[in-house]
N, C-alpha and C. Protein backbone atom coordinates (compact mmCIF):
# COMPACT_ATOMS: atom_id res chain seq x y z
N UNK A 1 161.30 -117.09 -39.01
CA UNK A 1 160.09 -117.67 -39.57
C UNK A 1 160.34 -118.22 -40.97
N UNK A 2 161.40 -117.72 -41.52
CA UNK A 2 161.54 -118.13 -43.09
C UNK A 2 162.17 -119.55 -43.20
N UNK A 3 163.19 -119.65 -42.03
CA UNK A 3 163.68 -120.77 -41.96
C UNK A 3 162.87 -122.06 -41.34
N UNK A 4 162.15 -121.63 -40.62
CA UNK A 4 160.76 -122.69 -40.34
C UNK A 4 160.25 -122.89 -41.51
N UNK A 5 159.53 -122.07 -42.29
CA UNK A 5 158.96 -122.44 -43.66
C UNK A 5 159.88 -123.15 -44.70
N UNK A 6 161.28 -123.16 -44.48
CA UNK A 6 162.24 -123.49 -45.51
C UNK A 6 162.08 -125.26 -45.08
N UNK A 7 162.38 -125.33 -43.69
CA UNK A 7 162.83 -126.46 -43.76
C UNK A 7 161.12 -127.29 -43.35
N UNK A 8 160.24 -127.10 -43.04
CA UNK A 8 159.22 -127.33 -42.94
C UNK A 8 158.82 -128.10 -44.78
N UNK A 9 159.50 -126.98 -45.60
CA UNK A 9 159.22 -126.84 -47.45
C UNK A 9 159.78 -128.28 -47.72
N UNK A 10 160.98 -128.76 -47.29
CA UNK A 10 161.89 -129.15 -47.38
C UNK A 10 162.01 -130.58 -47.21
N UNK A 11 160.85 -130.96 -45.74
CA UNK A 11 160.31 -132.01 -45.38
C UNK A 11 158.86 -132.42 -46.03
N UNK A 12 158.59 -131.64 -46.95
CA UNK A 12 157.39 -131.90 -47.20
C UNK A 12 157.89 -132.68 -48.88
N UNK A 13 158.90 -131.81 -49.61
CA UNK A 13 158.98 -132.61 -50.73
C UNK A 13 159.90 -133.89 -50.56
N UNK A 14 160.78 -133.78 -49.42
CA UNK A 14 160.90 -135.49 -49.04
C UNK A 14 160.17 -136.57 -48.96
N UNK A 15 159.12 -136.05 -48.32
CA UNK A 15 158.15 -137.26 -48.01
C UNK A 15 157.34 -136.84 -49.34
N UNK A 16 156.88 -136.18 -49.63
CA UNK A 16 155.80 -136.33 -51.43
C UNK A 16 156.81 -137.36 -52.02
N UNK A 17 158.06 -137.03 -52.08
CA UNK A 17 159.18 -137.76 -53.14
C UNK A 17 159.29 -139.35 -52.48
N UNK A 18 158.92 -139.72 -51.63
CA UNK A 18 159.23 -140.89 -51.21
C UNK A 18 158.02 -141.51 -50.79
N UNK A 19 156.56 -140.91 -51.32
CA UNK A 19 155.47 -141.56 -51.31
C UNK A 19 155.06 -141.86 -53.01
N UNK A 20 155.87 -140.88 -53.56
CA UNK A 20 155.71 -141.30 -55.13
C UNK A 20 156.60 -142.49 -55.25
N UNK A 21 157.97 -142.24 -54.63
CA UNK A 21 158.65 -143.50 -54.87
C UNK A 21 157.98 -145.09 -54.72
N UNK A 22 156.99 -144.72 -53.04
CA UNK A 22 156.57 -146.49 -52.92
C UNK A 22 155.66 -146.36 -53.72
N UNK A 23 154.65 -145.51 -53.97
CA UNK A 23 153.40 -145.54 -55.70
C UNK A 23 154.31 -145.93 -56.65
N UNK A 24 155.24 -146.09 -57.06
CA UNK A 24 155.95 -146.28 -58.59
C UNK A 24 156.20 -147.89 -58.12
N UNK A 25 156.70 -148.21 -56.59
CA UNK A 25 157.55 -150.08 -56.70
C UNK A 25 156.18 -150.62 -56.04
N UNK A 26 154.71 -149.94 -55.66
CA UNK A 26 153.65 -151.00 -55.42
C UNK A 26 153.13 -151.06 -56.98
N UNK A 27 153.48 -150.00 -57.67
CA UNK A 27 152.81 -150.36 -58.98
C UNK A 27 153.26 -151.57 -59.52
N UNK A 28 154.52 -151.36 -59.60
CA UNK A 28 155.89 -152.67 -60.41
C UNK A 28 155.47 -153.52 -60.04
N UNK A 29 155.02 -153.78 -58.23
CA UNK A 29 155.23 -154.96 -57.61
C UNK A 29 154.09 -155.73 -57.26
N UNK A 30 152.91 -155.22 -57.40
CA UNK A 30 151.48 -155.76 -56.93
C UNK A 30 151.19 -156.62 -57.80
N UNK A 31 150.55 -157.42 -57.30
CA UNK A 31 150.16 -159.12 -58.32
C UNK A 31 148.70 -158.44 -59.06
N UNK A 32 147.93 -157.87 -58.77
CA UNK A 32 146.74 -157.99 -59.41
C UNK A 32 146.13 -156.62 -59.78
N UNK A 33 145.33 -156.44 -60.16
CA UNK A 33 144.93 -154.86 -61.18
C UNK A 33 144.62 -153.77 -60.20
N UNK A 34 143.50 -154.29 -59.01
CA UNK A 34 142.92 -153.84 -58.10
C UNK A 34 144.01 -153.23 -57.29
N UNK A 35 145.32 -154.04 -56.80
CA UNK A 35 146.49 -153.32 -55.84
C UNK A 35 147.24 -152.71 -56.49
N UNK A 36 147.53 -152.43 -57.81
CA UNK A 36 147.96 -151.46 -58.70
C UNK A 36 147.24 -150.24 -58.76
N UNK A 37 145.70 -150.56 -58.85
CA UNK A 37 145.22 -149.05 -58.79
C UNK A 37 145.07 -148.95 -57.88
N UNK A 38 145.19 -149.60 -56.72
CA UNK A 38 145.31 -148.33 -55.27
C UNK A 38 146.83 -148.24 -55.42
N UNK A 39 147.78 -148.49 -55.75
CA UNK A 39 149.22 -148.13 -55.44
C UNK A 39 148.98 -147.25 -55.76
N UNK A 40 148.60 -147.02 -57.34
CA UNK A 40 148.59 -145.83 -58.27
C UNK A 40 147.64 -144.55 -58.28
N UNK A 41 146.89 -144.81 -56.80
CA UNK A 41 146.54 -143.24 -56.38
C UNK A 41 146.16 -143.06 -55.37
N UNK A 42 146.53 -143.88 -54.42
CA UNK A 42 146.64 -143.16 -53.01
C UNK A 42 147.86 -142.52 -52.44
N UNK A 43 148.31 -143.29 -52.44
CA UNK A 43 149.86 -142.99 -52.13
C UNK A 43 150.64 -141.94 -52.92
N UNK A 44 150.08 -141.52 -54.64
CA UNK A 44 150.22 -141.33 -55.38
C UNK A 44 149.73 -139.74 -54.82
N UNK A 45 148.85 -139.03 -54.58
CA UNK A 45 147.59 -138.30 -54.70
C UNK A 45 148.70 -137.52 -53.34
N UNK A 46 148.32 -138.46 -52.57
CA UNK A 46 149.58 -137.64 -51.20
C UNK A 46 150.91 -137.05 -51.48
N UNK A 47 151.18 -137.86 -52.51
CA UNK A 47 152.84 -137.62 -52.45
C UNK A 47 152.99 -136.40 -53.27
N UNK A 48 151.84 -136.49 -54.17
CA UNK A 48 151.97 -134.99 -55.39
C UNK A 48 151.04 -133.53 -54.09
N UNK A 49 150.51 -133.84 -53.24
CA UNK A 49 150.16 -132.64 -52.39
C UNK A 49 151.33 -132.32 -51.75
N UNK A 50 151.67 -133.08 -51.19
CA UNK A 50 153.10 -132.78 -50.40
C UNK A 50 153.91 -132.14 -50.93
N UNK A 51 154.03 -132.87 -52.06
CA UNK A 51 155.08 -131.87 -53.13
C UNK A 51 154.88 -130.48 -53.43
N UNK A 52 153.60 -130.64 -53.44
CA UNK A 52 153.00 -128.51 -53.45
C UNK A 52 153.35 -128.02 -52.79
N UNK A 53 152.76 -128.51 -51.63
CA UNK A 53 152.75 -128.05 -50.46
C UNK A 53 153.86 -127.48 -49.45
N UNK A 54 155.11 -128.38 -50.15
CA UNK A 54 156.50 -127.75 -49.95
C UNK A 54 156.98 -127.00 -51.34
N UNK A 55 156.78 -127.06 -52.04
CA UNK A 55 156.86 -126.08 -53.05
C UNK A 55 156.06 -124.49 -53.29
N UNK A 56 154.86 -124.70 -51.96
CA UNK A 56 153.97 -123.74 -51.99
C UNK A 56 154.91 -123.05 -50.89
N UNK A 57 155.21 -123.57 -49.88
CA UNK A 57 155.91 -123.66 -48.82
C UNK A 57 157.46 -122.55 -48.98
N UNK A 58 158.02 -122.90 -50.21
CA UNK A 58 159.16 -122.30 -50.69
C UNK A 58 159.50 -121.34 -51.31
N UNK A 59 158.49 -121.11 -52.04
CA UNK A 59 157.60 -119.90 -53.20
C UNK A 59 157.38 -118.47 -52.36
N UNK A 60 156.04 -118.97 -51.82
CA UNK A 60 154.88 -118.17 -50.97
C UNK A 60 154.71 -116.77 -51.71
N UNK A 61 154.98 -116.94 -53.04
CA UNK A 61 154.05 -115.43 -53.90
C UNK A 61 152.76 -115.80 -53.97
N UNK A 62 151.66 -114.82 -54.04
CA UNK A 62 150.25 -115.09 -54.30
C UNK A 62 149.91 -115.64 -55.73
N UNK A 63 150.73 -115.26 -56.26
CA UNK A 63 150.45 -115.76 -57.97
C UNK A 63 151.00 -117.75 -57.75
N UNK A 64 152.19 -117.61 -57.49
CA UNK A 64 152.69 -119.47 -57.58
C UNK A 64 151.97 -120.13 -56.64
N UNK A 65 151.43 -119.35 -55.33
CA UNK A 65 150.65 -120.35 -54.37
C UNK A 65 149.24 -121.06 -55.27
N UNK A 66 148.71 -119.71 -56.00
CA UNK A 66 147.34 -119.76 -56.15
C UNK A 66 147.39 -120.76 -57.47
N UNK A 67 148.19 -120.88 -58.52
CA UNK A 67 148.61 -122.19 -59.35
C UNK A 67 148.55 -123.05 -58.69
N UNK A 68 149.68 -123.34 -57.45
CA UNK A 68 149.63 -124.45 -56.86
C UNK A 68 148.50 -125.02 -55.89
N UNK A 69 147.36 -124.23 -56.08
CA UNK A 69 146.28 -124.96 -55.20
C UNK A 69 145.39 -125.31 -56.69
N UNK A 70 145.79 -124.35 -57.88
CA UNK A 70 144.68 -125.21 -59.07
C UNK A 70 145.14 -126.54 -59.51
N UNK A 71 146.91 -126.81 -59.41
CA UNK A 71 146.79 -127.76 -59.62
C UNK A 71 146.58 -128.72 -58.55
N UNK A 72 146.53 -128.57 -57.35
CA UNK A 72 146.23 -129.24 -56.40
C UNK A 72 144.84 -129.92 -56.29
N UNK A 73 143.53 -129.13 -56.83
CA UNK A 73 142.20 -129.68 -57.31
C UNK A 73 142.14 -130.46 -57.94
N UNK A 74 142.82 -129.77 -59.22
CA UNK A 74 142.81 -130.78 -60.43
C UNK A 74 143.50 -132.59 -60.17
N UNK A 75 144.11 -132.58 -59.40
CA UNK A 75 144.76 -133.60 -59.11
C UNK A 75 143.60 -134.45 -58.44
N UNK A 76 143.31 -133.92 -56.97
CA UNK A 76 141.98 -134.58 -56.34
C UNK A 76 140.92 -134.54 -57.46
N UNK A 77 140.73 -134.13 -58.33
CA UNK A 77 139.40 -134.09 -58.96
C UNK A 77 139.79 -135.62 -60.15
N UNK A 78 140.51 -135.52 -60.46
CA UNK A 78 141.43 -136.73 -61.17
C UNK A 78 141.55 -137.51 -61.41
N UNK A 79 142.86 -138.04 -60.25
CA UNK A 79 143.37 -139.11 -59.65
C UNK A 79 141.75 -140.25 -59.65
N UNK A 80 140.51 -139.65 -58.80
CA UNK A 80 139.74 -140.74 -58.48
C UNK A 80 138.51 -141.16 -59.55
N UNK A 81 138.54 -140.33 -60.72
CA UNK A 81 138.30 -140.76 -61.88
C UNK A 81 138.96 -141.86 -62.90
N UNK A 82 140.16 -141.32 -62.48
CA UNK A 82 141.11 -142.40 -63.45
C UNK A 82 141.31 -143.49 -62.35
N UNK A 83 140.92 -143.49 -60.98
CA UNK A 83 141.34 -145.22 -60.29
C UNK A 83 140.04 -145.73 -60.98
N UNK A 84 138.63 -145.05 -60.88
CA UNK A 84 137.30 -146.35 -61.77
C UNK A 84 137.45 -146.29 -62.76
N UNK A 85 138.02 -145.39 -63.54
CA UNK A 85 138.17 -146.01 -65.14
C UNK A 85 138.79 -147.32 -65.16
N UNK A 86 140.20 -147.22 -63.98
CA UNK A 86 141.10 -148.66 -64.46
C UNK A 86 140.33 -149.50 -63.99
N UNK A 87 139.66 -149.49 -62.61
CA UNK A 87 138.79 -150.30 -61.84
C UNK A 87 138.06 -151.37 -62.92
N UNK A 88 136.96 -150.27 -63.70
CA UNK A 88 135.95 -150.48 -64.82
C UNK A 88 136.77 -151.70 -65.66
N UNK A 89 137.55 -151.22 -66.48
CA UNK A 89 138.16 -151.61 -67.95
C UNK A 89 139.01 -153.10 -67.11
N UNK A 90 139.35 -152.63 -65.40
CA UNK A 90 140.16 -154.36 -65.64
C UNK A 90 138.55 -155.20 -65.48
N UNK A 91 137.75 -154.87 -64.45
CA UNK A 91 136.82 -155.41 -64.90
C UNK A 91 135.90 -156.24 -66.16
N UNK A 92 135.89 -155.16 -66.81
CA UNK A 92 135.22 -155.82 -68.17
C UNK A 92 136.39 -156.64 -68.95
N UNK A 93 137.33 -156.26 -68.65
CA UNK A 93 138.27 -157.09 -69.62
C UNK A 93 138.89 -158.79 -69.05
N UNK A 94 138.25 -158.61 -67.56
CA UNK A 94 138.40 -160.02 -66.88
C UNK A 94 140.16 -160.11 -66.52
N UNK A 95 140.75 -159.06 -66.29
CA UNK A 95 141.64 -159.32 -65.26
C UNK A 95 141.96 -159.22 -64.13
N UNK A 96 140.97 -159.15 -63.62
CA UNK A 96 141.32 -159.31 -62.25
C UNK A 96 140.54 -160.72 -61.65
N UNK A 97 140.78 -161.06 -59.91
CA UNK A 97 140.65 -162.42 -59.46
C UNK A 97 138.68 -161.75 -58.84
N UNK A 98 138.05 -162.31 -59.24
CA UNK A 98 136.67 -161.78 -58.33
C UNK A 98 136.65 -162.18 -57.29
N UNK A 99 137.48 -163.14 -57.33
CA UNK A 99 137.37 -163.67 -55.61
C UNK A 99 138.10 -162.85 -54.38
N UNK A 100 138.51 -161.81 -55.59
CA UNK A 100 139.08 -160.90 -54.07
C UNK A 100 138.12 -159.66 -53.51
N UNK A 101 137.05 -159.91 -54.60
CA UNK A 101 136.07 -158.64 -54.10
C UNK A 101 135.19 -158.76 -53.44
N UNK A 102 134.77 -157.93 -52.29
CA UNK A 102 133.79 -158.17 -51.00
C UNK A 102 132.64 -158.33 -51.84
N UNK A 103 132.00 -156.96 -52.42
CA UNK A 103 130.72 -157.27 -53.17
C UNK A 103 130.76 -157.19 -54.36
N UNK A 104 130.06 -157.72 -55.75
CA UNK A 104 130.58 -157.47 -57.10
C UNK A 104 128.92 -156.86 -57.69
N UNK A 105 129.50 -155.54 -57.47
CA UNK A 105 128.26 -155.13 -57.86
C UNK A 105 127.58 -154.54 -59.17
N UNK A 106 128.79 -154.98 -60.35
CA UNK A 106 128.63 -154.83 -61.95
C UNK A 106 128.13 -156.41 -62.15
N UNK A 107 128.21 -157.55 -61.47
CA UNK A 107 127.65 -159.22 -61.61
C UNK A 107 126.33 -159.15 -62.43
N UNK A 108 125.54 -158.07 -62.11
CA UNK A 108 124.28 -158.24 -62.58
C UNK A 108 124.16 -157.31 -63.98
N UNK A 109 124.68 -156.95 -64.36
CA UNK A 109 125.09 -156.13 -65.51
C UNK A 109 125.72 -156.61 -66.89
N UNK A 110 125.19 -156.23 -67.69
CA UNK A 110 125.78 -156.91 -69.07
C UNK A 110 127.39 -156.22 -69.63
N UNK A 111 127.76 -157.18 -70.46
CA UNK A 111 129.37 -156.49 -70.65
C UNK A 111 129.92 -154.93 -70.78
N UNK A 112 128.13 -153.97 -71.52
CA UNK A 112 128.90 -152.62 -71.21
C UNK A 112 129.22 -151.82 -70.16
N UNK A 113 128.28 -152.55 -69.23
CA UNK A 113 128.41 -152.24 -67.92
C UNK A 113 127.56 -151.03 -67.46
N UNK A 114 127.02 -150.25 -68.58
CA UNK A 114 126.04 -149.19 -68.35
C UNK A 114 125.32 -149.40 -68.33
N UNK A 115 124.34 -148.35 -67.87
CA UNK A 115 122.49 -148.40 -67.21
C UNK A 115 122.02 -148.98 -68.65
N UNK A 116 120.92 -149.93 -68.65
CA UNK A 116 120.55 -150.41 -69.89
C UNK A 116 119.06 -149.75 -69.40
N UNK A 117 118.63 -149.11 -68.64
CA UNK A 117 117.05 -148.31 -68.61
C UNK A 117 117.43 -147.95 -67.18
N UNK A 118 116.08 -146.86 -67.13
CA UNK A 118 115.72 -146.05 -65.81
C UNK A 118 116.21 -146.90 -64.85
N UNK A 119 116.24 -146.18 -63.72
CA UNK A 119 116.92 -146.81 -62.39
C UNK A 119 115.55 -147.01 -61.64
């Protein structure tokens, strides 16, 4: 059973390590702000669970598992804060193409982009 968990551990930080790898060359390589921040946390978000997950995998004390699921939250809790921050800021700062967005639903909104009264 240990050796199931070893190499099970084993395949898991391969693939985390080689989903961070394509998150690092879609970052380099994407033309526009919008395919940068999905490079930079989807692919991204998987590849750092995986990595626990075989690291949780390799460990298996109750103390290093139970770290590795806080940082495992913290990551999901995160990651999808910081994709609308970049979302936001390329927005307001006008780099990105609008013509690639289905609906633009800050259009009606002034440059800070926040609630200017009650909803």
């Amino acid at each position: 059973m240990t050796a199931v968990a070893d190499w099970l551990g084993a395949a898991c930080l391969v693939a985390g390590g080689l989903l961070g790898l394509a998150a690092a060359i879609g970052v380099l390589r994407f033309p526009d702000a919008l395919s940068r921040m999905h490079a930079a946390t989807k692919p991204q978000v998987l590849g750092v669970l995986l990595l626990l997950l075989g690291i949780a995998l390799r460990l298996r004390s109750m103390a290093d598992v139970g770290m590795i699921v806080l940082v495992a939250v913290f990551q999901l809790a995160t990651a999808p804060v910081a994709a609308q921050m970049i979302g936001r800021a390329a927005y307001r700062s006008g780099r990105l193409d609008r013509d690639l967005l289905d609906a633009d639903d800050l259009a009606g909104r002034g440059s800070g982009g926040g609630s200017t009264g009650p909803a």
